[in-house]
C-alpha atoms as a PDB file:
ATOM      1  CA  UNK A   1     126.246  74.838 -29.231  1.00  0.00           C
ATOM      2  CA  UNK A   2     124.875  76.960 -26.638  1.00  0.00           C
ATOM      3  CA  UNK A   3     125.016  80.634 -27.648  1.00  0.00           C
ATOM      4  CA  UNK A   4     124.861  82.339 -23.980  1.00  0.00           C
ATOM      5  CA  UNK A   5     127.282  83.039 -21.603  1.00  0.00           C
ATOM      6  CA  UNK A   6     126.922  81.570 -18.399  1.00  0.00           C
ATOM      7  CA  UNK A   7     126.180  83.041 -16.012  1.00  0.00           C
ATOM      8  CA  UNK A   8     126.407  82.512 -11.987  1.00  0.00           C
ATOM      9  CA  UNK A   9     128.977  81.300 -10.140  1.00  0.00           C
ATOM     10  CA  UNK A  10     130.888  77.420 -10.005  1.00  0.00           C
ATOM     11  CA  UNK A  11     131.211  74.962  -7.284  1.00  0.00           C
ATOM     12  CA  UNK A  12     134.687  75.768  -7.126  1.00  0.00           C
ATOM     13  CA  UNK A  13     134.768  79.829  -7.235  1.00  0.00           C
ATOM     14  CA  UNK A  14     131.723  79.618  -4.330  1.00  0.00           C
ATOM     15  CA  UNK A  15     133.831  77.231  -2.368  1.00  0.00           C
ATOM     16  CA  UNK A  16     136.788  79.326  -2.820  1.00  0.00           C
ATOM     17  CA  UNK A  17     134.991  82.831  -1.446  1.00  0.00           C
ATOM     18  CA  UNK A  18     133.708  80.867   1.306  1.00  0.00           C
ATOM     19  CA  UNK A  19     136.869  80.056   2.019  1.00  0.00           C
ATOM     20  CA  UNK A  20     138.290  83.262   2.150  1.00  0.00           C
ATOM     21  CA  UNK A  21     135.201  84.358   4.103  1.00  0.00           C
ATOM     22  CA  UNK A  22     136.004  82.188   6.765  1.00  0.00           C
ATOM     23  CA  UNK A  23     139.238  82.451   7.221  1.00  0.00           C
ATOM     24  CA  UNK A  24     138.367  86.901   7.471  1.00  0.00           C
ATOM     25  CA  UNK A  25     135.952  86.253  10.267  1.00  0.00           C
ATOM     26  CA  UNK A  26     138.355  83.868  11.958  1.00  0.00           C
ATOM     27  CA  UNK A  27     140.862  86.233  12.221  1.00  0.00           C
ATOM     28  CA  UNK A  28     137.861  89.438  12.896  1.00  0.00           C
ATOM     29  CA  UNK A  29     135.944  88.065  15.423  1.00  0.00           C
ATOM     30  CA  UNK A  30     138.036  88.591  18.277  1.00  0.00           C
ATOM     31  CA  UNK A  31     139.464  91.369  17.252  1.00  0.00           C
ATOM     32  CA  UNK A  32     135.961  93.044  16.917  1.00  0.00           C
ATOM     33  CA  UNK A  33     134.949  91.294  20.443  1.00  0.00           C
ATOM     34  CA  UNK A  34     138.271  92.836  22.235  1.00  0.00           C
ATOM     35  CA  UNK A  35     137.060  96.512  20.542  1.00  0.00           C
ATOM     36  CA  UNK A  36     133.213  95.974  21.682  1.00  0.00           C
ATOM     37  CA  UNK A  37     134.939  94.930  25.670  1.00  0.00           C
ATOM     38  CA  UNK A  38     136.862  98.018  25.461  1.00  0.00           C
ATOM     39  CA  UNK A  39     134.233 100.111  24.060  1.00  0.00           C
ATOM     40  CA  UNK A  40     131.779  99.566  26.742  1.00  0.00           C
ATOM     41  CA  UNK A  41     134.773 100.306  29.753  1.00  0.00           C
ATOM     42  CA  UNK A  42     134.977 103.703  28.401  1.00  0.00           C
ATOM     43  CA  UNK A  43     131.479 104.024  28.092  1.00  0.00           C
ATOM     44  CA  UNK A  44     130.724 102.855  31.752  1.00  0.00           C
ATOM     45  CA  UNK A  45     133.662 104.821  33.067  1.00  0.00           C
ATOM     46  CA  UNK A  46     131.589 108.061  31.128  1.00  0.00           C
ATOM     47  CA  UNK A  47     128.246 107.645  33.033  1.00  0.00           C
ATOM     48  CA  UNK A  48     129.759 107.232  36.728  1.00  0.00           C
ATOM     49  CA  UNK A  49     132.079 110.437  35.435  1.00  0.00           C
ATOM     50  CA  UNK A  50     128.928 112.158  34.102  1.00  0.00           C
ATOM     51  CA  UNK A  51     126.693 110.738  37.310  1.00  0.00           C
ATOM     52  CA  UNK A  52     129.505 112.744  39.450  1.00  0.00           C
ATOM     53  CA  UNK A  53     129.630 115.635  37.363  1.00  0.00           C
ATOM     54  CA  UNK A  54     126.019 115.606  37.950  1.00  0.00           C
ATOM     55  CA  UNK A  55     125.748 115.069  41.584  1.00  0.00           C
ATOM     56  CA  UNK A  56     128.130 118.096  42.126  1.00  0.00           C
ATOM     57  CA  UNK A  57     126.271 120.538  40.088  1.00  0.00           C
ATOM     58  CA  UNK A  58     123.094 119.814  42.065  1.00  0.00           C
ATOM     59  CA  UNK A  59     124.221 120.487  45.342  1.00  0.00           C
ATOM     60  CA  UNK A  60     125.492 123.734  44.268  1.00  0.00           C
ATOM     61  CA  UNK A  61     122.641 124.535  42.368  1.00  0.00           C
ATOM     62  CA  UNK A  62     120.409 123.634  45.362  1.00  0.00           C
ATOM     63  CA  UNK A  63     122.133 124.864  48.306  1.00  0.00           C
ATOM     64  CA  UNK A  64     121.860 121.517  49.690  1.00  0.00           C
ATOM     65  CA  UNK A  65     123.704 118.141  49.600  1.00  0.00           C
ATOM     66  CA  UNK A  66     123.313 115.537  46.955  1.00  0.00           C
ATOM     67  CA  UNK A  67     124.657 112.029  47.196  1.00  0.00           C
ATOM     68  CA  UNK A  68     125.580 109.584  44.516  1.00  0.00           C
ATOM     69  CA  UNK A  69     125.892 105.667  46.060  1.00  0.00           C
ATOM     70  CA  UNK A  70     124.960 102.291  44.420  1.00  0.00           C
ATOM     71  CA  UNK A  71     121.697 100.663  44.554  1.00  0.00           C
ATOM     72  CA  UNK A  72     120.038  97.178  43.816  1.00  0.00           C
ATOM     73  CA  UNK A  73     117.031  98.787  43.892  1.00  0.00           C
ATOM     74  CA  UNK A  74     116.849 101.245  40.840  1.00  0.00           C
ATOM     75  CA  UNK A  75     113.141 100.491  39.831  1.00  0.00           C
ATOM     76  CA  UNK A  76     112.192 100.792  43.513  1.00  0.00           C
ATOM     77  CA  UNK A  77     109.843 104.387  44.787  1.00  0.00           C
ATOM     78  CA  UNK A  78     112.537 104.606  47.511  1.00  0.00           C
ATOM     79  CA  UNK A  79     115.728 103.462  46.509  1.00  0.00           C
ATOM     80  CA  UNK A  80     118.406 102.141  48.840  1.00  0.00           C
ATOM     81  CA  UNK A  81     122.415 102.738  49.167  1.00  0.00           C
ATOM     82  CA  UNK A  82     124.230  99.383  49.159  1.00  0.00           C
ATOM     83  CA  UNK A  83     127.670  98.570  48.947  1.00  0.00           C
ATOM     84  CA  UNK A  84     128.971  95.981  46.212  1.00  0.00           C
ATOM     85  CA  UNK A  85     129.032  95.673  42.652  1.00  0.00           C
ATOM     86  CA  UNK A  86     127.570  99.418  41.211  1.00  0.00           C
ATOM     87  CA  UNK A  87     126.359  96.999  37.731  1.00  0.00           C
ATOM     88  CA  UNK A  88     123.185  96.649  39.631  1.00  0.00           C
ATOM     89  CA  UNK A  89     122.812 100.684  39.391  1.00  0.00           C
ATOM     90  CA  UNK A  90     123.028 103.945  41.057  1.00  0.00           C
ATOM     91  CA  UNK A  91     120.500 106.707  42.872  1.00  0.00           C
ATOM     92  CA  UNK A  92     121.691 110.486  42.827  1.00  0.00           C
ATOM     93  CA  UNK A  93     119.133 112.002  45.376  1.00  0.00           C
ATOM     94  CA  UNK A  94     118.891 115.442  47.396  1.00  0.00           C
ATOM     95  CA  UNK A  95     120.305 114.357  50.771  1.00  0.00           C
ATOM     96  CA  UNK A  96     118.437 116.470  53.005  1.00  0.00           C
ATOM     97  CA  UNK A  97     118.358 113.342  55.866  1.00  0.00           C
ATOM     98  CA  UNK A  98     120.895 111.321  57.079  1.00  0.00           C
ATOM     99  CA  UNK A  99     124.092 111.833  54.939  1.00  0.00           C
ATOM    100  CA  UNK A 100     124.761 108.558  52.584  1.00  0.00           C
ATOM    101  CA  UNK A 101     121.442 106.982  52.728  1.00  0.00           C
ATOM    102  CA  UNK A 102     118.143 107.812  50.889  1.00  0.00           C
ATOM    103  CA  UNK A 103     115.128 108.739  52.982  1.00  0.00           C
ATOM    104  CA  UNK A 104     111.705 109.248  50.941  1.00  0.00           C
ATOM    105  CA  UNK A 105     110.813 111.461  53.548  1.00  0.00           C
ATOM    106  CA  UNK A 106     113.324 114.178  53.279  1.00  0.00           C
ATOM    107  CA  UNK A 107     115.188 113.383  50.302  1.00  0.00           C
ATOM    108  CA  UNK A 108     114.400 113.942  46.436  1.00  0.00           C
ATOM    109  CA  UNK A 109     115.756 111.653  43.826  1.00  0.00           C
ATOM    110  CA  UNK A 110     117.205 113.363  41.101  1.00  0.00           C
ATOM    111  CA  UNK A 111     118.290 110.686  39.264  1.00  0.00           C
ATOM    112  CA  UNK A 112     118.745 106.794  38.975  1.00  0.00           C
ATOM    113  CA  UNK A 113     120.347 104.396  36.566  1.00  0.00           C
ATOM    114  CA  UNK A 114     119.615 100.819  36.156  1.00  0.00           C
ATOM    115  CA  UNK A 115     121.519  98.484  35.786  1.00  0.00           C
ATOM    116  CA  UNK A 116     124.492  98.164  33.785  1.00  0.00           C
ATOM    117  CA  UNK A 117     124.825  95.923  31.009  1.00  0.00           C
ATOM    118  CA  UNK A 118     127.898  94.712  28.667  1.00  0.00           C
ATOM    119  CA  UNK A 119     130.092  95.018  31.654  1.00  0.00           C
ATOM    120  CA  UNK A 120     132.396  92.626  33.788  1.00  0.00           C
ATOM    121  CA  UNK A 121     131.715  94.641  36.783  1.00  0.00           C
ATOM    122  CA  UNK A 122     132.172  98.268  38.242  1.00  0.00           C
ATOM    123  CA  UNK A 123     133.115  97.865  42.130  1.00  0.00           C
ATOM    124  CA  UNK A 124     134.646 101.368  44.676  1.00  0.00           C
ATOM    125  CA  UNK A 125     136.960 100.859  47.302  1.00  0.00           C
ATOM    126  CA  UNK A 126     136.259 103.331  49.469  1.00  0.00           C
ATOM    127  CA  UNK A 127     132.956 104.352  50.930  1.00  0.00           C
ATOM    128  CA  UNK A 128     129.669 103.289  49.321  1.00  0.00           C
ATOM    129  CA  UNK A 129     128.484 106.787  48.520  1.00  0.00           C
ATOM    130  CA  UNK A 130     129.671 110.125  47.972  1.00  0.00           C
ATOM    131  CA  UNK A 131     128.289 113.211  48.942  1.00  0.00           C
ATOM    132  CA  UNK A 132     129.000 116.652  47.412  1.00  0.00           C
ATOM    133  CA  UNK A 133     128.271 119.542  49.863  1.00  0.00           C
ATOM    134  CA  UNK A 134     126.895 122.781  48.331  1.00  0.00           C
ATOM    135  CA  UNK A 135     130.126 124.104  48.286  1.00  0.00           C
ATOM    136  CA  UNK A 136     131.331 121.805  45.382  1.00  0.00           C
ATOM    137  CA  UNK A 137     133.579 119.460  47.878  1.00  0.00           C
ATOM    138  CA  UNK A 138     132.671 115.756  47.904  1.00  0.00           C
ATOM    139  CA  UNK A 139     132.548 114.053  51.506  1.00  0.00           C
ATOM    140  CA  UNK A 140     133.474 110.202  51.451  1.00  0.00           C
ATOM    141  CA  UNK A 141     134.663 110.631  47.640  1.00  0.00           C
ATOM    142  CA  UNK A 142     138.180 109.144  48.408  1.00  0.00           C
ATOM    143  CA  UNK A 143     138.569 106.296  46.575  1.00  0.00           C
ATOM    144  CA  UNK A 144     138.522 104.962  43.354  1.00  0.00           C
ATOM    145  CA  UNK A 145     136.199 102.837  40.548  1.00  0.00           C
ATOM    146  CA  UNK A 146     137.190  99.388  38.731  1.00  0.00           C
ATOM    147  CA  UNK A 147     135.662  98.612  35.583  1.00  0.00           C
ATOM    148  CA  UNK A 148     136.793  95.354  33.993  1.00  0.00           C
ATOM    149  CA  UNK A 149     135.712  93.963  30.654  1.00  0.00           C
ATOM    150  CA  UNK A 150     133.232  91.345  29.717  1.00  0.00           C
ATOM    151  CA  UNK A 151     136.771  89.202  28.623  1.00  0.00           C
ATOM    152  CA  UNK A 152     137.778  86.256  30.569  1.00  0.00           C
ATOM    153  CA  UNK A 153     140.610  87.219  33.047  1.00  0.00           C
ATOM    154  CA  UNK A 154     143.174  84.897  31.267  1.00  0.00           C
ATOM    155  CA  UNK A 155     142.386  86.930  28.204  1.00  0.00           C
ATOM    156  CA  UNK A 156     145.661  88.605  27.047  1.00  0.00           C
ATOM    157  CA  UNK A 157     143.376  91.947  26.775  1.00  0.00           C
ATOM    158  CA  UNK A 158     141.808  91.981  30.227  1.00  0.00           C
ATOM    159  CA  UNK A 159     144.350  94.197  31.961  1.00  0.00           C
ATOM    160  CA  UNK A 160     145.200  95.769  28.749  1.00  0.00           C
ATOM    161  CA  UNK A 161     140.998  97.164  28.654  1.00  0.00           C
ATOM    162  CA  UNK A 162     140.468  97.429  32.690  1.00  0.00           C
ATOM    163  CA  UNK A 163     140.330 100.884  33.944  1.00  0.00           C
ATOM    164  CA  UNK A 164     140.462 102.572  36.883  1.00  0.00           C
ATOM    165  CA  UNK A 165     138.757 106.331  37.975  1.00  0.00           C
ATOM    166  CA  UNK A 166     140.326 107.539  40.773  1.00  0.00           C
ATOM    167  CA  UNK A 167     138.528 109.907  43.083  1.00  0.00           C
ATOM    168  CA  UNK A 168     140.424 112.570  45.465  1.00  0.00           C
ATOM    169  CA  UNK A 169     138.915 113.849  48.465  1.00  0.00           C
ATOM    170  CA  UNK A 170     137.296 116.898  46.794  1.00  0.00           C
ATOM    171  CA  UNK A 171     135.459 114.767  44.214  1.00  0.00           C
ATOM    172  CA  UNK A 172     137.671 115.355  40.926  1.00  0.00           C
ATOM    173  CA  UNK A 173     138.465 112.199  38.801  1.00  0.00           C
ATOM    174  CA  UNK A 174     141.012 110.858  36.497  1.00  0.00           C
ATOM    175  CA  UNK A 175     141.576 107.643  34.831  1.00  0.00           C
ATOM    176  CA  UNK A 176     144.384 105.472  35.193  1.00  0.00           C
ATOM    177  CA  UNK A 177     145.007 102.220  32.836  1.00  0.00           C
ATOM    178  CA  UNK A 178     148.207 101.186  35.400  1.00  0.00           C
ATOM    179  CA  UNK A 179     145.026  99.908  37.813  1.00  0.00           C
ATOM    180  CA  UNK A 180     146.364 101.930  40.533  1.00  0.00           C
ATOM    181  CA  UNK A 181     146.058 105.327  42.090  1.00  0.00           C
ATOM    182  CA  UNK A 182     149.559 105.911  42.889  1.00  0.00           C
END
């Protein structure tokens, strides 16, 4: 007779916690993908909140006008304002030129952000830039910013995670989940 325990597992207790195991991350996974969608919404609808915050202290602090718009170009020495999707990026810039659109030779970039990733896409009805005066008061801020999530649209939590940032014509922002502005 053999004196020592065993030790180790069997066949059957192995096949049993991979079992279990399994059936865990069946029911986790999209759970945990739902919570990673909404997690990067609220941290997309954070940067253009924190871009605007931003864009408003600067012109006050400068005396000057500072614009915030979307660009395709965020790598680029002079930047452009573009209309569309803002996942491709954004340019916050001393707009010393023509109001709304960057000029290297009068304007100063303050700051850009590349692109966005994790994100289903961030588009602005409205005009393509906004530009706070020195006073504080936003010109061409009216409007408002979708973000959806990375889901599929049939997904049950797509309009569930979808937010909207609504902009008044002085530049403040709230959030709405209802996806309107009403």
């Amino acid at each position: 007779m053999n004196s020592r325990p065993n030790r180790g597992f069997t066949l059957i207790e192995l096949l049993a916690v991979i079992s279990i195991m399994g059936v865990l991350i069946a029911i986790g996974v999209p759970s945990f993908r739902t919570f990673v969608a909404g997690r990067a919404v609220t941290g997309h609808v954070s940067e253009i909140a924190s871009a605007m915050r931003l864009a408003r202290a600067e012109a006050i602090k400068r005396g000057a006008p500072v614009t915030l718009c979307r660009t395709t170009e965020p790598d680029s020495d002079e930047p452009s304002c573009s209309s569309g999707d803002w996942t491709t990026g954004w340019v916050i810039f001393v707009d010393r030129g023509t109001q709304g659109q960057f000029n290297a030779e009068t304007d100063q970039v303050v700051q850009v952000h590349g692109p966005v990733t994790n994100s289903g896409g961030i588009t602005r009805s409205g005009s393509a830039s906004i530009t706070f005066l020195p006073s504080g008061v936003a010109t061409g801020a009216a409007g408002s910013f979708t973000f959806l999530p990375t889901l599929p649209e049939g997904d049950a939590n797509f309009a569930r995670l979808r937010r909207v940032v609504c902009v008044n014509f002085v530049g403040s922002t709230r959030m709405s989940t209802t996806g309107t502005c009403s």
